[in-house]
PDB file of N, CA and C in Angstrom:
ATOM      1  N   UNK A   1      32.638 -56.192  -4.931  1.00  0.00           N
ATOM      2  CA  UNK A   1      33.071 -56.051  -6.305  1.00  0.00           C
ATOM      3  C   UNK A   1      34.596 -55.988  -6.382  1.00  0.00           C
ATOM      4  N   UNK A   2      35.186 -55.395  -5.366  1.00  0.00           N
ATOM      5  CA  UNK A   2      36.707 -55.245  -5.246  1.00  0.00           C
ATOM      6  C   UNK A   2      37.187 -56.431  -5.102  1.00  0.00           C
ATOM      7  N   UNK A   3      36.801 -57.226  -4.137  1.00  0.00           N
ATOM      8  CA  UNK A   3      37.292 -59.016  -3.787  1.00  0.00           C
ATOM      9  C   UNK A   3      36.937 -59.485  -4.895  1.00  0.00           C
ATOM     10  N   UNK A   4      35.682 -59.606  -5.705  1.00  0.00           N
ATOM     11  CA  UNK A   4      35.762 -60.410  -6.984  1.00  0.00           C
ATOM     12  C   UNK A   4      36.684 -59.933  -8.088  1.00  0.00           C
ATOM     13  N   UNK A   5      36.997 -58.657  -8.196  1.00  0.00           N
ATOM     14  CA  UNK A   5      37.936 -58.038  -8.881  1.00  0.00           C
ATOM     15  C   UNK A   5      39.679 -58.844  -8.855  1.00  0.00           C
ATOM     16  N   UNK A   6      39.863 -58.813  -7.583  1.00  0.00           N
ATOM     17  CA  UNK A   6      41.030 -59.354  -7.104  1.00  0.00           C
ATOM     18  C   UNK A   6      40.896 -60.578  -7.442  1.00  0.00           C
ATOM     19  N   UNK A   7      39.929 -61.719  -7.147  1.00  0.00           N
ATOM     20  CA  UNK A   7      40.036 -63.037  -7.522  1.00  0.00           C
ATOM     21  C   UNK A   7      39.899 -63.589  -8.658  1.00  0.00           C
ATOM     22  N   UNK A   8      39.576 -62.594 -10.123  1.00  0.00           N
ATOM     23  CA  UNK A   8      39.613 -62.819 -11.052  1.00  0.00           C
ATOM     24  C   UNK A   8      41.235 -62.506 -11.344  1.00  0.00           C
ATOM     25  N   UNK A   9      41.807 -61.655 -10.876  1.00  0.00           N
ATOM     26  CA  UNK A   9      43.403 -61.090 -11.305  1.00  0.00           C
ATOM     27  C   UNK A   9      43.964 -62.468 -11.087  1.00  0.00           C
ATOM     28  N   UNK A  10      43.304 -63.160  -9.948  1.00  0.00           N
ATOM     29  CA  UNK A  10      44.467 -63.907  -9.248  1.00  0.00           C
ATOM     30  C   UNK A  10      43.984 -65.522  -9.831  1.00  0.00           C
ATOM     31  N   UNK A  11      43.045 -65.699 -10.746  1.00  0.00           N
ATOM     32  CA  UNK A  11      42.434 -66.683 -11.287  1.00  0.00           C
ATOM     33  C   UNK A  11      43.527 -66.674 -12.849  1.00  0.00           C
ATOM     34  N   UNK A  12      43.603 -65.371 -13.320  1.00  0.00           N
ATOM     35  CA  UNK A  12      44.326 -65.723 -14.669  1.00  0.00           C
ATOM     36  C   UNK A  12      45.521 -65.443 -14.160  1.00  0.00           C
ATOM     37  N   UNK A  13      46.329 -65.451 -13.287  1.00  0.00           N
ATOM     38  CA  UNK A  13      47.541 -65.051 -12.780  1.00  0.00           C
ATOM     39  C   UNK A  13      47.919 -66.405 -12.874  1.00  0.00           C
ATOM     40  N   UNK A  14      46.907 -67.304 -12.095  1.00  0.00           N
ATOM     41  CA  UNK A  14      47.381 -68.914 -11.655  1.00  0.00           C
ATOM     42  C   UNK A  14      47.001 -69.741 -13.072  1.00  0.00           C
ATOM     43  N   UNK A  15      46.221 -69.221 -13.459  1.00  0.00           N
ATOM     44  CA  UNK A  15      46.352 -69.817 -15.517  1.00  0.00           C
ATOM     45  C   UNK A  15      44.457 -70.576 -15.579  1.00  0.00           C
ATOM     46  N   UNK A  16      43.969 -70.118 -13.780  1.00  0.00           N
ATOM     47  CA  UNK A  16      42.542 -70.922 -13.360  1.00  0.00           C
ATOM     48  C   UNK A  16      41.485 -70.217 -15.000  1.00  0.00           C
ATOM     49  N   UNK A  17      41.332 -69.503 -15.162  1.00  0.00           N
ATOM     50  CA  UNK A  17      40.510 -68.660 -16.515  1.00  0.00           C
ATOM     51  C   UNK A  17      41.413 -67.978 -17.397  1.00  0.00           C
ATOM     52  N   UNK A  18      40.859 -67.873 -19.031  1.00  0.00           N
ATOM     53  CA  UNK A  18      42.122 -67.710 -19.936  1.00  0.00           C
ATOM     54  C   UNK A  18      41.016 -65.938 -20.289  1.00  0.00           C
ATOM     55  N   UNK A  19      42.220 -64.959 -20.763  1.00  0.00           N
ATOM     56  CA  UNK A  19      42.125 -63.560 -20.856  1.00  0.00           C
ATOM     57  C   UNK A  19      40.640 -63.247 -20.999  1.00  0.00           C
ATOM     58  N   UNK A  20      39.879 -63.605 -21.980  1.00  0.00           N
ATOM     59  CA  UNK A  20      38.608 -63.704 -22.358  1.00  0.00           C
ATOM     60  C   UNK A  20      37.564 -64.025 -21.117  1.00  0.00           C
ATOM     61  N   UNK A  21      37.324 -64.579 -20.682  1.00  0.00           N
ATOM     62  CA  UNK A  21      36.433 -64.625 -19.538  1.00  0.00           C
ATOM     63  C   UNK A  21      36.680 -64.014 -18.316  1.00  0.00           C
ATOM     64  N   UNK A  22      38.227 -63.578 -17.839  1.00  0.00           N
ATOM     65  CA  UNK A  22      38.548 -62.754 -17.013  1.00  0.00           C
ATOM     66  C   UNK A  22      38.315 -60.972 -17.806  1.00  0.00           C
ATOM     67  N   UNK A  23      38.071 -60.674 -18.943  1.00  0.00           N
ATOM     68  CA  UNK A  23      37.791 -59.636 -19.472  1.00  0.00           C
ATOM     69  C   UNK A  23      36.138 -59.312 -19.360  1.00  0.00           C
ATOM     70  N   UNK A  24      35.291 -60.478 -19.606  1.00  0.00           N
ATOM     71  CA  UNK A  24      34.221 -60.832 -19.683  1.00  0.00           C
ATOM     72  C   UNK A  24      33.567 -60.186 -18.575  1.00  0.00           C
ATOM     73  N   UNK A  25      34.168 -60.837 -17.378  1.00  0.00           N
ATOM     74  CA  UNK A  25      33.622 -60.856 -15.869  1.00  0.00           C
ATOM     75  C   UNK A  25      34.115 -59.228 -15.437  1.00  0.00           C
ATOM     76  N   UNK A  26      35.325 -58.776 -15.901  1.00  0.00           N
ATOM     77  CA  UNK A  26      35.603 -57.338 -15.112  1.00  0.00           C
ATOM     78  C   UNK A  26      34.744 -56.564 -16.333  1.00  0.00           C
ATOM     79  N   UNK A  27      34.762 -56.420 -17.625  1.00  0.00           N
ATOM     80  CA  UNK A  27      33.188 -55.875 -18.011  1.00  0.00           C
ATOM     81  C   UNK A  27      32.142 -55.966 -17.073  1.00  0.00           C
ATOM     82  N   UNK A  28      31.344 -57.034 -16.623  1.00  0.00           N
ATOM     83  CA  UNK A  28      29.725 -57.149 -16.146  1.00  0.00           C
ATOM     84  C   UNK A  28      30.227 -56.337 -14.578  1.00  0.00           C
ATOM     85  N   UNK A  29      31.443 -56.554 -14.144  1.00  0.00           N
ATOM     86  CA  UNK A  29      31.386 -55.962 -12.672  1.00  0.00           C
ATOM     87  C   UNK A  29      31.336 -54.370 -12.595  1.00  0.00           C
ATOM     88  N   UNK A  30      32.031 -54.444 -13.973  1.00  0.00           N
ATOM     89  CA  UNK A  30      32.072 -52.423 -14.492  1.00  0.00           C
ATOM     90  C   UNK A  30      30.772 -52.040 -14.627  1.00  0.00           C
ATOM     91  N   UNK A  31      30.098 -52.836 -15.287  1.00  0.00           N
ATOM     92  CA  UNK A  31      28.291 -52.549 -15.636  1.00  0.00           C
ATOM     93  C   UNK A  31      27.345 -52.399 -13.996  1.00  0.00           C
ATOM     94  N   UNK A  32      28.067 -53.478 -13.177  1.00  0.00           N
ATOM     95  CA  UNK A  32      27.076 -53.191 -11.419  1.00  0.00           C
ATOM     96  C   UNK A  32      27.533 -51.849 -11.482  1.00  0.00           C
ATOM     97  N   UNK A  33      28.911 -51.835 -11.006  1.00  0.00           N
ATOM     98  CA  UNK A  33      29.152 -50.413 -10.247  1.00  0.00           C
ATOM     99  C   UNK A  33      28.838 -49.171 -10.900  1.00  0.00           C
ATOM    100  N   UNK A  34      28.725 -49.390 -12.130  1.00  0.00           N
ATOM    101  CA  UNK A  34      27.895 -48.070 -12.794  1.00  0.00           C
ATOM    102  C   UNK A  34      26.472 -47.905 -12.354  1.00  0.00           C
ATOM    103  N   UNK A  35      26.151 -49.268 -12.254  1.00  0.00           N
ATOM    104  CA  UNK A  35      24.711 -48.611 -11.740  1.00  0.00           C
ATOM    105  C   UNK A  35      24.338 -48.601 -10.449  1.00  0.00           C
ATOM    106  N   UNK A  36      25.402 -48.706  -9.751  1.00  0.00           N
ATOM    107  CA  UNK A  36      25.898 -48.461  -8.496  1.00  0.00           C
ATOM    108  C   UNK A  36      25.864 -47.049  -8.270  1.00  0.00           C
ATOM    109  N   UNK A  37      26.760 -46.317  -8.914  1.00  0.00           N
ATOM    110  CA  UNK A  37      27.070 -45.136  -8.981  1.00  0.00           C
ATOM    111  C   UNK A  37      25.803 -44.413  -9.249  1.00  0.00           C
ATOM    112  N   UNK A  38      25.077 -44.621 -10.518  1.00  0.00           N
ATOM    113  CA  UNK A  38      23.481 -44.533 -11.033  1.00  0.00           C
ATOM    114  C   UNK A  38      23.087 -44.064  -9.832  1.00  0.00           C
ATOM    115  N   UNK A  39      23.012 -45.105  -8.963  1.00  0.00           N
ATOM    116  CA  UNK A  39      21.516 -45.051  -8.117  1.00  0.00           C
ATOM    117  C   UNK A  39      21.753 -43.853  -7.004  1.00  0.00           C
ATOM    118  N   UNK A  40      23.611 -43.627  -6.387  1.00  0.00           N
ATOM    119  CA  UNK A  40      23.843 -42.818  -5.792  1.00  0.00           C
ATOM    120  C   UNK A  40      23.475 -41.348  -6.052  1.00  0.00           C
ATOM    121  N   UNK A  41      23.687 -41.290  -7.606  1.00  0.00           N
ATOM    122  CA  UNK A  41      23.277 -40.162  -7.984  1.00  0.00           C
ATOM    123  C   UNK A  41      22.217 -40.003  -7.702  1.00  0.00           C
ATOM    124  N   UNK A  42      20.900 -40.722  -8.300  1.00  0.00           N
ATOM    125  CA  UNK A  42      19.790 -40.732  -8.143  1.00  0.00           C
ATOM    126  C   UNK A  42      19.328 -40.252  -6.898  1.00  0.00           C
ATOM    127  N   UNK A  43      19.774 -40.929  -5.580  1.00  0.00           N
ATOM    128  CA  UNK A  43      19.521 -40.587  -3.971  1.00  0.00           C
ATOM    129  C   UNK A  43      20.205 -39.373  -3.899  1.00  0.00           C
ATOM    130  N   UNK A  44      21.309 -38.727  -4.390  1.00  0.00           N
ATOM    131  CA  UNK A  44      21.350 -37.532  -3.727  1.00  0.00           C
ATOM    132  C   UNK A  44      20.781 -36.527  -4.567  1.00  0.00           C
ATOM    133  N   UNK A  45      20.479 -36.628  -5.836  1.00  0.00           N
ATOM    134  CA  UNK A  45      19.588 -35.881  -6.523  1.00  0.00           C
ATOM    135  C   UNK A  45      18.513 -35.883  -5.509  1.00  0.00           C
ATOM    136  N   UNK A  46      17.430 -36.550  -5.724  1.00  0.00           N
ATOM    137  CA  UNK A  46      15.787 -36.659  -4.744  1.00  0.00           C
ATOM    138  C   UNK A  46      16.217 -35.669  -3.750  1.00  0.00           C
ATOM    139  N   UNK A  47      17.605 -36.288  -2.601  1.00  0.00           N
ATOM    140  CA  UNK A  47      17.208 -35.227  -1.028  1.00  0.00           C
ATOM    141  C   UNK A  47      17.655 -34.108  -1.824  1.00  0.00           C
ATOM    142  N   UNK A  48      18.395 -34.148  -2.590  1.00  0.00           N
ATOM    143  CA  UNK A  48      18.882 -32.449  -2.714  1.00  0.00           C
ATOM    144  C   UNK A  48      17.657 -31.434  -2.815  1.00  0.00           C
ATOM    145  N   UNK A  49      16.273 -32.032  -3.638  1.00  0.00           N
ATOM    146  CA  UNK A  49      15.084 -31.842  -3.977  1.00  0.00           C
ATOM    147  C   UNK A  49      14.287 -31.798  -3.549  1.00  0.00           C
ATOM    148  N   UNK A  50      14.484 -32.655  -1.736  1.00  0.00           N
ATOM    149  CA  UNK A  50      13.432 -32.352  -0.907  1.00  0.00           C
ATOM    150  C   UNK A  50      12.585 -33.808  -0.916  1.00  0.00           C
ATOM    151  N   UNK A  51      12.828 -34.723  -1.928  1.00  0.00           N
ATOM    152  CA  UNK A  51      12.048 -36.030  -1.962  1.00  0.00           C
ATOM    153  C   UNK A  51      12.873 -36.930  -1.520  1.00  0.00           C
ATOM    154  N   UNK A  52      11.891 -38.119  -1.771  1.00  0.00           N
ATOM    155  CA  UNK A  52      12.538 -39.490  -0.511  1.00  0.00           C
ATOM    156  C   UNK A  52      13.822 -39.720  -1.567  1.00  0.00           C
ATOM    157  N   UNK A  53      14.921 -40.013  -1.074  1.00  0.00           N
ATOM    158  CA  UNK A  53      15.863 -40.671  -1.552  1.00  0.00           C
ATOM    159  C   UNK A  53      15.610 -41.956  -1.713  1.00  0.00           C
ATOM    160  N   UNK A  54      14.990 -42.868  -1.035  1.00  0.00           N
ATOM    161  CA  UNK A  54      14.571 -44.188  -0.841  1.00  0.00           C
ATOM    162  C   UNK A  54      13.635 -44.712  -2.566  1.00  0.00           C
ATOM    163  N   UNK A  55      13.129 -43.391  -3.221  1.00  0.00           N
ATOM    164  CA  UNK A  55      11.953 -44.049  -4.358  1.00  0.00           C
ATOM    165  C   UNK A  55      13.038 -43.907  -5.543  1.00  0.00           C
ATOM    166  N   UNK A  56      14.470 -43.722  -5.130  1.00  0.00           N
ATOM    167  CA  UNK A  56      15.545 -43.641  -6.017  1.00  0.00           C
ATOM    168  C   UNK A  56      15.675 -45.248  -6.419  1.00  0.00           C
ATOM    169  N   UNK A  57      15.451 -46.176  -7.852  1.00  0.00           N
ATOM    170  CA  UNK A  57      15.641 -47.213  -8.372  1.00  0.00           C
ATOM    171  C   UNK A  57      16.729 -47.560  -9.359  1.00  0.00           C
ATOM    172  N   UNK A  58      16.881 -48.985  -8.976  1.00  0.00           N
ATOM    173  CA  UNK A  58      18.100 -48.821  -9.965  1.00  0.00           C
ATOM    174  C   UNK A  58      18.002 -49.108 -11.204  1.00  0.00           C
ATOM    175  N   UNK A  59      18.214 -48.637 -12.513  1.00  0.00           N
ATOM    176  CA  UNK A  59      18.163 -48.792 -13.852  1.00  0.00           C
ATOM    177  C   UNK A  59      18.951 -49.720 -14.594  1.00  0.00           C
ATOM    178  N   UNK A  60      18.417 -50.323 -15.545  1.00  0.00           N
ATOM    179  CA  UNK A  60      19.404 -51.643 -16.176  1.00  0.00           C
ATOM    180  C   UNK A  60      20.386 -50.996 -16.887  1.00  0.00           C
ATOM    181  N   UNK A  61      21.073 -52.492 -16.821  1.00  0.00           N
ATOM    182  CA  UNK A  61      22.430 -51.361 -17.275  1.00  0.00           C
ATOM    183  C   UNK A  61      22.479 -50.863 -18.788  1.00  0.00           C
ATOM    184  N   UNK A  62      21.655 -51.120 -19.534  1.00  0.00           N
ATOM    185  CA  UNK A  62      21.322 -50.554 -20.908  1.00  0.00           C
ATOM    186  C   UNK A  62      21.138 -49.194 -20.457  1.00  0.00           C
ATOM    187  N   UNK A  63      20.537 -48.867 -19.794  1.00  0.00           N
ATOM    188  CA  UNK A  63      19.635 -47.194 -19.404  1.00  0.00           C
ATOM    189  C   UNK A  63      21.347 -47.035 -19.271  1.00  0.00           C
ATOM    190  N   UNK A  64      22.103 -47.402 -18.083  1.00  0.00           N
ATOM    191  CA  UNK A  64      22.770 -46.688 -17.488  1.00  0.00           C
ATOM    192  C   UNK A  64      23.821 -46.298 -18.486  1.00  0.00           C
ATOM    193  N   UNK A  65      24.331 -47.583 -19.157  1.00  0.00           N
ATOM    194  CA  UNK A  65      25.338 -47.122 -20.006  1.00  0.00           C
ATOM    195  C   UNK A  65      25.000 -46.153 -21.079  1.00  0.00           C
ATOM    196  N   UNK A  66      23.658 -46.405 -21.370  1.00  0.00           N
ATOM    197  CA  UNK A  66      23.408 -44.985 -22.725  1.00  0.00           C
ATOM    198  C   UNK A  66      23.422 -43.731 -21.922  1.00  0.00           C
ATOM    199  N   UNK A  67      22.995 -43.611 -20.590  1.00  0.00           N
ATOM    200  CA  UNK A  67      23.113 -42.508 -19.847  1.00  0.00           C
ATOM    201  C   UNK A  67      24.207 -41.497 -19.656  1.00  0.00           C
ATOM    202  N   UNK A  68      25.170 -42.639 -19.957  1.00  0.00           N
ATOM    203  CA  UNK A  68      26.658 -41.731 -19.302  1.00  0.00           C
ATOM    204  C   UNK A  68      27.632 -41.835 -20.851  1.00  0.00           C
ATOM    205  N   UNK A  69      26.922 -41.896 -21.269  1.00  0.00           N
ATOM    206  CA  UNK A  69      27.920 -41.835 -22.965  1.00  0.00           C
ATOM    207  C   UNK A  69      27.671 -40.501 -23.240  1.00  0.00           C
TER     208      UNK A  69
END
C-alpha cells in the first residue's frame, strides 16, 4: 500500500494522472488499510479472549468505515 502510495505521488508529479484519480486511488487505499487495521483489532481482541484469532474476518469497508466514525 506504501509503494502504491508512492507511485501514485510520482504519477501526478510526472503529469501521468490528473488530481482526481490520484485522490480517487489514495481514498480506496485509505479504505484497505482501515480494514487492515479492522481485522488487527479483531485478532487481538479474540486472543485477548482466549479464542482463535484466525476466525477474526475482514469486514467491508462500509462496516468498517461506519465503525470508526
Amino acid at each position: 500500500m506504501v509503494e502504491a502510495e508512492r507511485v501514485l505521488r510520482e504519477q501526478l508529479a510526472a503529469g501521468r494522472i490528473d488530481p482526481e484519480v490520484e485522490q480517487q486511488r489514495l481514498h480506496e487505499l485509505e479504505a484497505e488499510l482501515d480494514q487492515c487495521w479492522d481485522l488487527l483489532r479483531q485478532r487481538r481482541a479474540r486472543a485477548d479472549a482466549g479464542e482463535d484469532p484466525n476466525l477474526a474476518a475482514v469486514r467491508s469497508v462500509e462496516d468498517v468505515e461506519r465503525y470508526e466514525s
